[in-house]
Protein backbone atom coordinates (compact mmCIF):
# COMPACT_ATOMS: atom_id res chain seq x y z
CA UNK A 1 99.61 126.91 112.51
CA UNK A 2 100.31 125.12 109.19
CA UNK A 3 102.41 126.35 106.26
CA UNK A 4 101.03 127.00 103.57
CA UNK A 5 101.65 128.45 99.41
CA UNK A 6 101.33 132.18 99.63
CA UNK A 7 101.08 131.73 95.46
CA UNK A 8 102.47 135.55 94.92
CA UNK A 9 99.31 136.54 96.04
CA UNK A 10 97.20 138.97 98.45
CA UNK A 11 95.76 137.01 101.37
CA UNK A 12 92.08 137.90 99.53
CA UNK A 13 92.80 137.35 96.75
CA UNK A 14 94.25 133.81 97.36
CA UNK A 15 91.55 132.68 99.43
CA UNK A 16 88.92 133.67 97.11
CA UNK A 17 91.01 131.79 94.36
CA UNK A 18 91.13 128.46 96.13
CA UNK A 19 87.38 128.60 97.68
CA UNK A 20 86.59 129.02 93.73
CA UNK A 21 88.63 126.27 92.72
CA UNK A 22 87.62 124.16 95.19
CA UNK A 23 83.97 124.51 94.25
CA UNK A 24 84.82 123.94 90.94
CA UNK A 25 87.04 121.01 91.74
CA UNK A 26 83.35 119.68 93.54
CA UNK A 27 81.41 120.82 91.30
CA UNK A 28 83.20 119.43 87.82
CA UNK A 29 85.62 116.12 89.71
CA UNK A 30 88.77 117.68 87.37
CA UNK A 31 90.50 120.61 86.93
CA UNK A 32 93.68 121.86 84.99
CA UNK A 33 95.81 123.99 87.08
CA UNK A 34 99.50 125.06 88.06
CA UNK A 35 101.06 122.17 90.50
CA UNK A 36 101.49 124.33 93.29
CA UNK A 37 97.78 125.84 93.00
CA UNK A 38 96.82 121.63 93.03
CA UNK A 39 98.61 120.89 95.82
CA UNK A 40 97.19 123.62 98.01
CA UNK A 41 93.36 123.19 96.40
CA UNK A 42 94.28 119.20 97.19
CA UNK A 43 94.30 119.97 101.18
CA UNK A 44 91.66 122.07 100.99
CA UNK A 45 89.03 119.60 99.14
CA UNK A 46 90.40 116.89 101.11
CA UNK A 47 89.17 118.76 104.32
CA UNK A 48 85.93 119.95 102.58
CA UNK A 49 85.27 116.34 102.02
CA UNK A 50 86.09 115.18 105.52
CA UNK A 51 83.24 118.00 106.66
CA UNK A 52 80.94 115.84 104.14
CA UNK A 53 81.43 112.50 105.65
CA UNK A 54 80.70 114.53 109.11
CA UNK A 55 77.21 114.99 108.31
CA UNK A 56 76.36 117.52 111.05
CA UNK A 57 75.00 121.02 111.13
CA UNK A 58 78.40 122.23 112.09
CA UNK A 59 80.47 120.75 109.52
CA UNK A 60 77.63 121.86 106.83
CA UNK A 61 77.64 125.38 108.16
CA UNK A 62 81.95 125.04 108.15
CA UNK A 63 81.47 123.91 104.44
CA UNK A 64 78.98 126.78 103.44
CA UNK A 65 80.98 129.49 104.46
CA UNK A 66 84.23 127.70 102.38
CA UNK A 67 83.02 126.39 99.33
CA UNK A 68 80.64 128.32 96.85
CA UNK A 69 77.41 127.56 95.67
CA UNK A 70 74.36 124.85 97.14
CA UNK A 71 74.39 122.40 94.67
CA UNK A 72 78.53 122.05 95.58
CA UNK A 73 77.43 121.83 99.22
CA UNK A 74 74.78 119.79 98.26
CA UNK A 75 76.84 117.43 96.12
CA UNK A 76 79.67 116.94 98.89
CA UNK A 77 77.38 115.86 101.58
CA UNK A 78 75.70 113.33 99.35
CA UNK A 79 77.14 111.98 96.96
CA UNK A 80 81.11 112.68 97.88
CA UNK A 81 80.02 111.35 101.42
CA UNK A 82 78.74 108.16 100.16
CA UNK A 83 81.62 107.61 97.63
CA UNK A 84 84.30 107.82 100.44
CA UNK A 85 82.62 106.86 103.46
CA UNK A 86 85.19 103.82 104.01
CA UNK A 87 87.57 105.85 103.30
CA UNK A 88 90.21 107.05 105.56
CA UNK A 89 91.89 110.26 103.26
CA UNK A 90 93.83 110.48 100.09
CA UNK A 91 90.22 112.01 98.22
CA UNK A 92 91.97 113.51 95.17
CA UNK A 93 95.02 112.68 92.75
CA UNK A 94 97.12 114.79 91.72
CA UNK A 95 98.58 114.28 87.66
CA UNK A 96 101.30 116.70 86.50
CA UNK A 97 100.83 117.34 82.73
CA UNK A 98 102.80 119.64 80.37
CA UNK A 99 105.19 122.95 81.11
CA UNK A 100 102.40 126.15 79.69
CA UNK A 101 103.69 127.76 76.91
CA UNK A 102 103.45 131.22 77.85
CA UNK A 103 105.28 131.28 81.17
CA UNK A 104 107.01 127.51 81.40
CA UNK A 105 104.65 127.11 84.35
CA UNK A 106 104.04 123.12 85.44
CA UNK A 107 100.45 122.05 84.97
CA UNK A 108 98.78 119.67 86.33
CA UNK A 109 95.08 117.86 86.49
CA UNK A 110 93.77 117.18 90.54
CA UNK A 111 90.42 114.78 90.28
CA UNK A 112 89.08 112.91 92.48
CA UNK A 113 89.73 109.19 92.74
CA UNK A 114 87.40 106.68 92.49
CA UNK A 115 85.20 108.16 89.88
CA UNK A 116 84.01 107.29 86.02
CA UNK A 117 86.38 108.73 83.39
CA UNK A 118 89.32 109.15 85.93
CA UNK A 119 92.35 109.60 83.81
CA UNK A 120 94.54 106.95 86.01
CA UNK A 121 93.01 103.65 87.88
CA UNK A 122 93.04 103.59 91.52
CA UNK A 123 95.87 100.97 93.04
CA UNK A 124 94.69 98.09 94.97
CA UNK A 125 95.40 98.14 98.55
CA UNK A 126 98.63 96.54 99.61
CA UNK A 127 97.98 94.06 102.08
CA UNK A 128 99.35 94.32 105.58
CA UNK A 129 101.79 91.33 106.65
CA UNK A 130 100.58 89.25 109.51
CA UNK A 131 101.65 90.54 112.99
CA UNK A 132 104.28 88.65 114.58
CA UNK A 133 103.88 87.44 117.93
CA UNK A 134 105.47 89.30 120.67
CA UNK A 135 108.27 87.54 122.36
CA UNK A 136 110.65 88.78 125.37
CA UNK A 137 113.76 89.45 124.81
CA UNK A 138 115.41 86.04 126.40
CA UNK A 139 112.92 83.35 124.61
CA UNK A 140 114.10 85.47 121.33
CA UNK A 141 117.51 84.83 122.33
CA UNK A 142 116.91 81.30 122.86
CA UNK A 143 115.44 81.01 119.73
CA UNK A 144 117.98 83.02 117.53
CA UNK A 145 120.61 80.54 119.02
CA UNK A 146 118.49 77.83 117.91
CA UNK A 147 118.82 78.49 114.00
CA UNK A 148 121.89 80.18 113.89
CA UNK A 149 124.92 78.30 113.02
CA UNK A 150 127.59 77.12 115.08
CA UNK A 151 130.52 79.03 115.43
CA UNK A 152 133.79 77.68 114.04
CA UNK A 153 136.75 78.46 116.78
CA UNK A 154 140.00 79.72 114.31
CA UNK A 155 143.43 78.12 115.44
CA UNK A 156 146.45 80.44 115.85
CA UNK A 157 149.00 78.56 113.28
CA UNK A 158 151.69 81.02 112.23
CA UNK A 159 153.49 79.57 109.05
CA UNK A 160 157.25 80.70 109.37
């Protein structure tokens, strides 16, 4: 079992709080919110869009009883399939705003990436350096002895 944010909450209460903000995080691509609310909605949509890219009757029945609402259903199977269908996770960003006046509470925006009117560009992929041949361990010896420079012997001379 994972841990999770209890957010000083009832167990109903919480879960109907994060299956609404989830559908709304669907349904509108950005919502304002307390950080700690984001980063538990973040897993949640994350997973919600991983049932998209599924595409079965399963994962579309797993989704339905989550999330609220057809067209959010509707909208993650489609279009939020398509979007991220190469790739791997990482669906949503989280952007930490302002402290809220009334309680000092951290705020922060969650959207998902790769959309119009996102509020930061994606990064580029970093490019994986080329794999190294494997060698055993005595040709690397070999070779280390190769390049390295030779040793220079110190003489004992004590100056009295």
């Amino acid at each position: 079992m994972t841990k999770f944010r209890k957010l000083n909450r009832p167990t109903g209460h919480r879960m109907s709080m994060l299956r609404t903000m989830v559908s709304q995080l669907v349904k509108h691509e950005r919502i304002e919110t307390t950080v700690a609310k984001a980063k538990e909605v973040r897993r949640l949509a994350d997973n919600m869009v991983q049932l998209g890219k599924e595409g079965t009757l399963c994962a579309a029945r797993r989704a339905a009883a989550f999330v609220r609402g057809d067209d959010v259903i509707h909208k993650l199977f489609t279009e939020l399939a398509y979007r991220y269908k190469d790739r791997t996770g990482g669906y949503t960003r989280l952007l930490r705003t302002r402290i809220r006046v009334g309680d000092a509470a951290p705020m922060a925006y969650i959207e998902f990436i790769d959309r119009e009117n996102e509020l930061r560009q994606s990064k580029p992929p970093t490019p994986q350096p080329p794999q190294r041949p494997h060698l055993d361990p005595w040709t690397r010896s070999r070779l280390s002895r190769q390049f390295a420079p030779a040793k220079e012997e110190k003489s004992v001379e004590s100056e009295i």
